[in-house]
Protein backbone atom coordinates (compact mmCIF):
# COMPACT_ATOMS: atom_id res chain seq x y z
CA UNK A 1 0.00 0.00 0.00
CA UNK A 2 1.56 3.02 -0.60
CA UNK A 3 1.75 6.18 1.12
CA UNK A 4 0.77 9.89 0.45
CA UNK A 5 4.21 11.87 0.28
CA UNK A 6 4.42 14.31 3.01
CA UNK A 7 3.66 18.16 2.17
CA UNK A 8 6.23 20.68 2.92
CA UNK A 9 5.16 23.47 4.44
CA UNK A 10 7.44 26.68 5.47
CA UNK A 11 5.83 25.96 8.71
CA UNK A 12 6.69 22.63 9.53
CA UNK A 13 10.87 22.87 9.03
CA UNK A 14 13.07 23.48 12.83
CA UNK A 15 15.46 25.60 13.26
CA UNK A 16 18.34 24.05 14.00
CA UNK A 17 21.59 23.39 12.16
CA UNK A 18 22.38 20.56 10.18
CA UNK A 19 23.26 17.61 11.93
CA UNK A 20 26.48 16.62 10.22
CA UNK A 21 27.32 20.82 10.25
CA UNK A 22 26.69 21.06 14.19
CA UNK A 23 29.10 18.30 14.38
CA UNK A 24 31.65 19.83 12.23
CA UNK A 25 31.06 23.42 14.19
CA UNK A 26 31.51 21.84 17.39
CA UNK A 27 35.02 19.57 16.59
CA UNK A 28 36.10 22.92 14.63
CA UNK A 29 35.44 25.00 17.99
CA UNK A 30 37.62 22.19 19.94
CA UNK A 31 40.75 22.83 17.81
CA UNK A 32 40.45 19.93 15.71
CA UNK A 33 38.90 19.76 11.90
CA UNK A 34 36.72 16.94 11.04
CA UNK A 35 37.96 13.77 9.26
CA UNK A 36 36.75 11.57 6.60
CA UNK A 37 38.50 8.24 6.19
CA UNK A 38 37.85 6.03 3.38
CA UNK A 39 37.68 2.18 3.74
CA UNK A 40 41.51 1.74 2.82
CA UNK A 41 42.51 4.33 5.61
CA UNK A 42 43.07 6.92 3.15
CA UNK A 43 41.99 10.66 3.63
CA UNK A 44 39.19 11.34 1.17
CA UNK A 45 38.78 14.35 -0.16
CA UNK A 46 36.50 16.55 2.28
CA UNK A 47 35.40 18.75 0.14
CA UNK A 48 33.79 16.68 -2.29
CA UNK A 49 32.03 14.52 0.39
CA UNK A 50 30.29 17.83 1.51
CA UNK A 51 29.49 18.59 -1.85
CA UNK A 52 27.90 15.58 -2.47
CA UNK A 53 26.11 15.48 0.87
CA UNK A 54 24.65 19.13 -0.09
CA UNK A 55 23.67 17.97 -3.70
CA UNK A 56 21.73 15.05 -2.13
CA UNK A 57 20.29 17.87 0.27
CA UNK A 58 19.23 19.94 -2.02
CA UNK A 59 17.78 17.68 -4.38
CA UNK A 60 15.59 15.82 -1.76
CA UNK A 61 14.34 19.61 -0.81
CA UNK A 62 13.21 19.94 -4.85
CA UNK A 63 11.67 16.52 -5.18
CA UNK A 64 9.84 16.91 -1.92
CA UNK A 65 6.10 17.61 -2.68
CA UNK A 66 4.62 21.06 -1.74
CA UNK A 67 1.61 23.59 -1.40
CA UNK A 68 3.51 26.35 0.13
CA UNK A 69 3.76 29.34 -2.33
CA UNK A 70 7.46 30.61 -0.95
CA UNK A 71 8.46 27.09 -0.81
CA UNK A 72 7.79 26.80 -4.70
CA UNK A 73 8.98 29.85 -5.40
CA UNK A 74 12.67 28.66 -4.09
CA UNK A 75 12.61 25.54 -5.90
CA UNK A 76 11.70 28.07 -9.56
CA UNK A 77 14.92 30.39 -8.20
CA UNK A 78 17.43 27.11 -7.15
CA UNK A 79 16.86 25.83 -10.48
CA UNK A 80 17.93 29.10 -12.37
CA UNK A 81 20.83 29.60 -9.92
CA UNK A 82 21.55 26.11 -10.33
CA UNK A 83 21.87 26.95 -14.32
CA UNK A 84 23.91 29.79 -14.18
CA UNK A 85 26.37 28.10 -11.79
CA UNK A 86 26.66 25.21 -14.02
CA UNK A 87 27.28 27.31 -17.01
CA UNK A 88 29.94 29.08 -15.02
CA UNK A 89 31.33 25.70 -14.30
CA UNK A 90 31.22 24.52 -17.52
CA UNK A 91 33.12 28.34 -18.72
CA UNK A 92 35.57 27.54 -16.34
CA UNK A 93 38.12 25.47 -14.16
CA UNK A 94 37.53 25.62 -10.53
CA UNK A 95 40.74 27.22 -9.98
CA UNK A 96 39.75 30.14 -12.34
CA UNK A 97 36.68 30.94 -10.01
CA UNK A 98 36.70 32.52 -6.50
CA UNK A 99 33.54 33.50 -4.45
CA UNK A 100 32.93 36.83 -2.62
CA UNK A 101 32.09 35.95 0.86
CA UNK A 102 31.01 37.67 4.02
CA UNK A 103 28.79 35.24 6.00
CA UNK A 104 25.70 37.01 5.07
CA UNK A 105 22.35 35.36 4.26
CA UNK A 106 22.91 35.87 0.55
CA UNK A 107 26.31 34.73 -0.16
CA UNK A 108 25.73 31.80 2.28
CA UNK A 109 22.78 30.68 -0.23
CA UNK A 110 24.78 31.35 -3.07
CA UNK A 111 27.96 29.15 -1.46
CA UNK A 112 25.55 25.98 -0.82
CA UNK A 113 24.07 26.20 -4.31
CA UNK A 114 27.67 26.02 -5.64
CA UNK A 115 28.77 23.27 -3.82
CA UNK A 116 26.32 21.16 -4.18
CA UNK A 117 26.74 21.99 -7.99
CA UNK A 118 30.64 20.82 -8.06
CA UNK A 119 29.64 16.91 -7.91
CA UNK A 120 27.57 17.03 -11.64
CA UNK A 121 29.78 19.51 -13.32
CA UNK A 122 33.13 18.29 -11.92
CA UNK A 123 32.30 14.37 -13.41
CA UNK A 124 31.08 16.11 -17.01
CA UNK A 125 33.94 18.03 -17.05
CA UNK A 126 35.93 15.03 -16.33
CA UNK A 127 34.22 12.89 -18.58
CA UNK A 128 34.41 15.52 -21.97
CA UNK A 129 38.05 16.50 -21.26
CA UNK A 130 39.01 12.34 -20.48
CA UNK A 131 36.86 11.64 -23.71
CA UNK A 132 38.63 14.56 -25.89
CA UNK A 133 42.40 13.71 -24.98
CA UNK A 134 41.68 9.71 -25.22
CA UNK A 135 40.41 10.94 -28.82
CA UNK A 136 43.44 13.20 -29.79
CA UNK A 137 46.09 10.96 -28.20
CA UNK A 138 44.45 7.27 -28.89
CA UNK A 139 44.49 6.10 -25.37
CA UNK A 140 42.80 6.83 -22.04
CA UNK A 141 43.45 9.57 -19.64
CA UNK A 142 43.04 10.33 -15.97
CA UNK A 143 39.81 11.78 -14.80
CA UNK A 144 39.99 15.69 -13.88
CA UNK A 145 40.70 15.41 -9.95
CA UNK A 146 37.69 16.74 -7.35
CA UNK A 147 39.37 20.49 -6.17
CA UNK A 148 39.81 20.28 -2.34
CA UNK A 149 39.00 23.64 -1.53
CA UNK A 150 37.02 27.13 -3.38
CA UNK A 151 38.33 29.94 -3.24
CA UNK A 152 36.83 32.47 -1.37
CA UNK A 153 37.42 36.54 -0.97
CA UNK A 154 36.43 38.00 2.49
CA UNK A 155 36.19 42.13 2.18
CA UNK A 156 35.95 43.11 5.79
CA UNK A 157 34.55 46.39 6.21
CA UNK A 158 36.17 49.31 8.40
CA UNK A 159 34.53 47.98 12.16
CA UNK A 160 33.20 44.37 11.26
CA UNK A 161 30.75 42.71 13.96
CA UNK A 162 32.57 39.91 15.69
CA UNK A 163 29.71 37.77 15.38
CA UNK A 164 30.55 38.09 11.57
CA UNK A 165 34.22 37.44 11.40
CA UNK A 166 33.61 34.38 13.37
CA UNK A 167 30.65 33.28 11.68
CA UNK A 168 32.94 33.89 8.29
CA UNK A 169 36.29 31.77 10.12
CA UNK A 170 33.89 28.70 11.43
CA UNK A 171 31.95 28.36 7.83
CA UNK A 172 34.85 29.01 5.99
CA UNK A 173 36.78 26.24 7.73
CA UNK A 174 33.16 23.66 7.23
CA UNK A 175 32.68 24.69 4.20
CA UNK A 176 36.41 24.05 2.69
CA UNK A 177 37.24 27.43 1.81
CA UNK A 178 40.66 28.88 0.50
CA UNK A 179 39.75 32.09 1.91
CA UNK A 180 41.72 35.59 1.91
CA UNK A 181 40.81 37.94 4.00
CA UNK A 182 41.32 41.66 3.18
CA UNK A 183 40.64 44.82 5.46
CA UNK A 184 41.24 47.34 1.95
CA UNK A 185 38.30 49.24 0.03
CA UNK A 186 36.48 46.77 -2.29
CA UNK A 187 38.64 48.14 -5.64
CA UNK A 188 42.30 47.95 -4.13
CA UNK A 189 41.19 44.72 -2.13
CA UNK A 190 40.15 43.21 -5.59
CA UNK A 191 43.44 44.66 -7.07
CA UNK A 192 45.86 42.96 -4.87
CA UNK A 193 43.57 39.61 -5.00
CA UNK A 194 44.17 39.26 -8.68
CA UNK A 195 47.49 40.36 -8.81
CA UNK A 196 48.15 37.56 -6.22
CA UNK A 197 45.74 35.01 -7.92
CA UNK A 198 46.28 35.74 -11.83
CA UNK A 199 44.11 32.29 -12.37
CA UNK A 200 41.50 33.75 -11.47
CA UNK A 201 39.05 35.01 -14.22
CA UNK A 202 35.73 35.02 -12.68
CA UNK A 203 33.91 35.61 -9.17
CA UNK A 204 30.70 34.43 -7.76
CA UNK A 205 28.73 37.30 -6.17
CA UNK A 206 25.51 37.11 -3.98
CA UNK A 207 24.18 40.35 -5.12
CA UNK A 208 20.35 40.66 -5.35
CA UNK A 209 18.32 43.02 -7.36
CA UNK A 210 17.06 45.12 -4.24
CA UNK A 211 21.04 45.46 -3.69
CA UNK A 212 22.17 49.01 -4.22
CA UNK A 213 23.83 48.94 -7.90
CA UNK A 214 21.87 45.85 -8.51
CA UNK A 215 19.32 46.59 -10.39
CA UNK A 216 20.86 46.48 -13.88
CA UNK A 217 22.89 43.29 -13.49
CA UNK A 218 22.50 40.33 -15.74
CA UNK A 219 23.78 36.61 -14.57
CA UNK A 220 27.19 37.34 -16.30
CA UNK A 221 28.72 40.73 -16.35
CA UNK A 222 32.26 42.11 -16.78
CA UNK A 223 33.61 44.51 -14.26
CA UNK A 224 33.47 48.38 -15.52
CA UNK A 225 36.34 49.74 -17.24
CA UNK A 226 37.86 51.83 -13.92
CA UNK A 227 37.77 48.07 -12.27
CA UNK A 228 40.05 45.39 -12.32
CA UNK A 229 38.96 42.44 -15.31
CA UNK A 230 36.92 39.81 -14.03
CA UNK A 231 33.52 38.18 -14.76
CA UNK A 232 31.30 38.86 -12.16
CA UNK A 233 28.91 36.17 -12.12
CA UNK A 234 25.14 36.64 -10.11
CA UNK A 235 23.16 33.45 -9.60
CA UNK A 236 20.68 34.60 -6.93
CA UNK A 237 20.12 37.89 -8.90
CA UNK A 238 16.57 37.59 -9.06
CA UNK A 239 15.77 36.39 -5.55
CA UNK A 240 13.26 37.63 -3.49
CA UNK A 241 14.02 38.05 0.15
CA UNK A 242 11.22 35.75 1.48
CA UNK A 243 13.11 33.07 -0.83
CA UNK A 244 16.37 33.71 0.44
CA UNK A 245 15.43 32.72 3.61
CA UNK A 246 13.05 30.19 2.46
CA UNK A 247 15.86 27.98 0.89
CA UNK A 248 18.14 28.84 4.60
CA UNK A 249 14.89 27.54 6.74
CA UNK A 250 14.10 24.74 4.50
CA UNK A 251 17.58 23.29 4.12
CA UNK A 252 18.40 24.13 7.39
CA UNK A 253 21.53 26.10 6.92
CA UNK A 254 23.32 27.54 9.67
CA UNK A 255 23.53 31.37 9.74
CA UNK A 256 25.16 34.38 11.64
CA UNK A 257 23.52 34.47 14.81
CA UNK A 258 23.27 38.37 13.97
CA UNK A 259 19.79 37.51 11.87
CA UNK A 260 18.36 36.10 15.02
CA UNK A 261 18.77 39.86 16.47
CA UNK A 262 16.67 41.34 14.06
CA UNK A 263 19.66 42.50 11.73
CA UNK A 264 18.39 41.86 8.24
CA UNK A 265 21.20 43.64 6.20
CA UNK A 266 24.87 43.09 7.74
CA UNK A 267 27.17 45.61 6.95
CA UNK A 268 29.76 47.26 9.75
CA UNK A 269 28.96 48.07 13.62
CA UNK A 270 29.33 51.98 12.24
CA UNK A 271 26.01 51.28 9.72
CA UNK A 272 24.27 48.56 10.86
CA UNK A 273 21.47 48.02 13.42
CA UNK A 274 18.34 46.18 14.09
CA UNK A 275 15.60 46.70 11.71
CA UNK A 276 12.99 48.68 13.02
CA UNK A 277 10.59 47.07 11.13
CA UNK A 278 10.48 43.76 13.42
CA UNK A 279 10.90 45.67 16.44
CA UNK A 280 8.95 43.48 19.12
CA UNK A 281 5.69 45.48 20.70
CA UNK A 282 4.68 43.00 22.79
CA UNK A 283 6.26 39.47 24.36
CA UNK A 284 7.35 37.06 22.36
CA UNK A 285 10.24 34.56 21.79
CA UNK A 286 12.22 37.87 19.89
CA UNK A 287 15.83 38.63 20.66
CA UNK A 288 17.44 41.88 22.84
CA UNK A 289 19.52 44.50 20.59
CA UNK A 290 20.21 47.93 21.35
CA UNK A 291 18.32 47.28 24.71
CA UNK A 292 14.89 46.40 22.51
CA UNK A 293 13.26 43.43 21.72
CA UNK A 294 13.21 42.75 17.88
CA UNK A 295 11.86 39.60 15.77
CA UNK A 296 14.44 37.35 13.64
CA UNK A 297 15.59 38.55 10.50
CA UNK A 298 13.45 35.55 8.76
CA UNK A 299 9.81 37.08 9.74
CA UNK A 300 10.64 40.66 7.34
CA UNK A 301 7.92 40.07 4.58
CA UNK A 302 8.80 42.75 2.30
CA UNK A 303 12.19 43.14 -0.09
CA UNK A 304 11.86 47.15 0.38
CA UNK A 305 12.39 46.90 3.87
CA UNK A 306 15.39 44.82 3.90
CA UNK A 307 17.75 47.74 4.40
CA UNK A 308 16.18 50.09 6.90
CA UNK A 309 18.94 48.95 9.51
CA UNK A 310 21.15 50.37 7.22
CA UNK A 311 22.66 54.06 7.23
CA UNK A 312 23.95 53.32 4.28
């Protein structure tokens, strides 16, 4: 007899971190970074286990049944992302790309869509370039290996939160990240990460529409002329802040603990503060900042009122 699948609703998914990332957080906190052995006693490669363990997450999420609108909505804007990434991927190595991360809700989605991309587009670029050299040269050759790490730029601005710069250090370390960490403006920070990284060509970049300078962006666009050259590449462009944290909740991503405070927008402690608009009135299970009681970041409704705890 079979069974009716089980709706998702936005309603029904805790809020708690992954199991196999709470682990990780808590062995990272202790000094020590998690291990993966295979059978033979071998390390594996780390990376591409949590790759594959995020591809397998986020493909259950997509082929789970559901009647919630925002819930749909993600699964319409991971599938777009999902192309653009790939496309990168298939434009270039892994080497050539880098990712521009600050722990915020954005870039986090935009990081977990990536990985969990790396596992189909790694194998087909394995497979074409195997199949085109056994082709030129008459004989087989080895597979294209799984990268270890991404590559990952960190632009801290002038007074960064703490919560943020450890949020950034813990993920990066979970997440595999090559990351550099640079306390210049964005232009000379990009400047000296290119001239120190000449392989890379492109950069990921969790810009949304709603962002300031945003809404003109395509998936793919070069850097203006006054910039240094690199393909900026946007696969979340188009998503809605109700879906940003839709695909967060529903995966059940861990996030700065900032959001919780009623921060929606993370910039610097000099520009940043809780956003009025979830200011608590009454009790409730919302979190203290500034001496006031304000909702998490996850219960805004409305894109246009994502930055109002921002000066700027």
């Amino acid at each position: 007899m079979n069974k009716t699948p089980t709706v998702l609703t936005l309603e029904d998914i805790p809020f708690t971190p992954t199991a196999k990332l709470r682990k990780d957080m808590a062995t990272l906190e202790n000094g020590s970074a998690p291990s993966h052995q295979r059978t033979n006693g071998t390390t594996s490669n780390e990376l591409e286990i949590l790759c594959r363990e995020l591809k397998a997450k986020v493909d259950n999420f997509l082929d789970a049944p559901t009647e919630d609108h925002v819930l749909n909505s993600v699964k319409n804007q991971i599938i777009v992302a999902r192309g653009v990434i790939e496309e990168a991927l298939r434009r270039y190595r892994p080497e050539e790309l880098s990712l521009s991360y600050n722990g915020g809700k954005d870039c986090l989605v935009l990081l977990i869509l990536i990985l969990a991309s790396l596992p189909s587009s790694v194998s087909l670029q394995s497979s074409v370039s195997q199949s085109s050299t056994a082709a030129q040269a008459g004989s087989s050759s080895s597979p294209r290996p799984f990268p270890r790490r991404l590559q990952a730029l960190y632009i801290r601005p002038p007074l960064p939160f703490a919560e943020v710069d450890e949020f950034v250090a813990t993920t990066s370390a979970v997440y595999h990240l090559d990351l550099t960490t640079s306390n210049q403006p964005m232009k000379p920070a990009l400047t000296e990460y290119l001239r120190e990284r000449p392989e890379v060509k492109a950069v990921f970049v969790g810009t949304r529409r709603t962002d300031p300078h945003g809404a003109a962006l395509t998936f793919f666009d070069e850097t203006d002329d006054d910039w240094p050259r690199f393909m900026r590449i946007h696969p979340v462009i188009d998503w809605h802040y109700r879906e940003v944290w839709g695909f967060i909740r529903a995966l059940n991503i861990p996030y700065c603990p900032l959001y919780d405070m009623g921060y929606t927008s993370l910039g610097g402690t000099d520009d940043t503060h809780p956003n009025p608009a979830l200011k608590e009135d009454s009790k409730g299970s919302s979190s203290k900042a500034d001496g006031q009681q304000f909702r998490p970041a996850y219960e805004l409704m409305e894109d246009r009122e994502e930055r109002l705890g921002r000066d700027r």
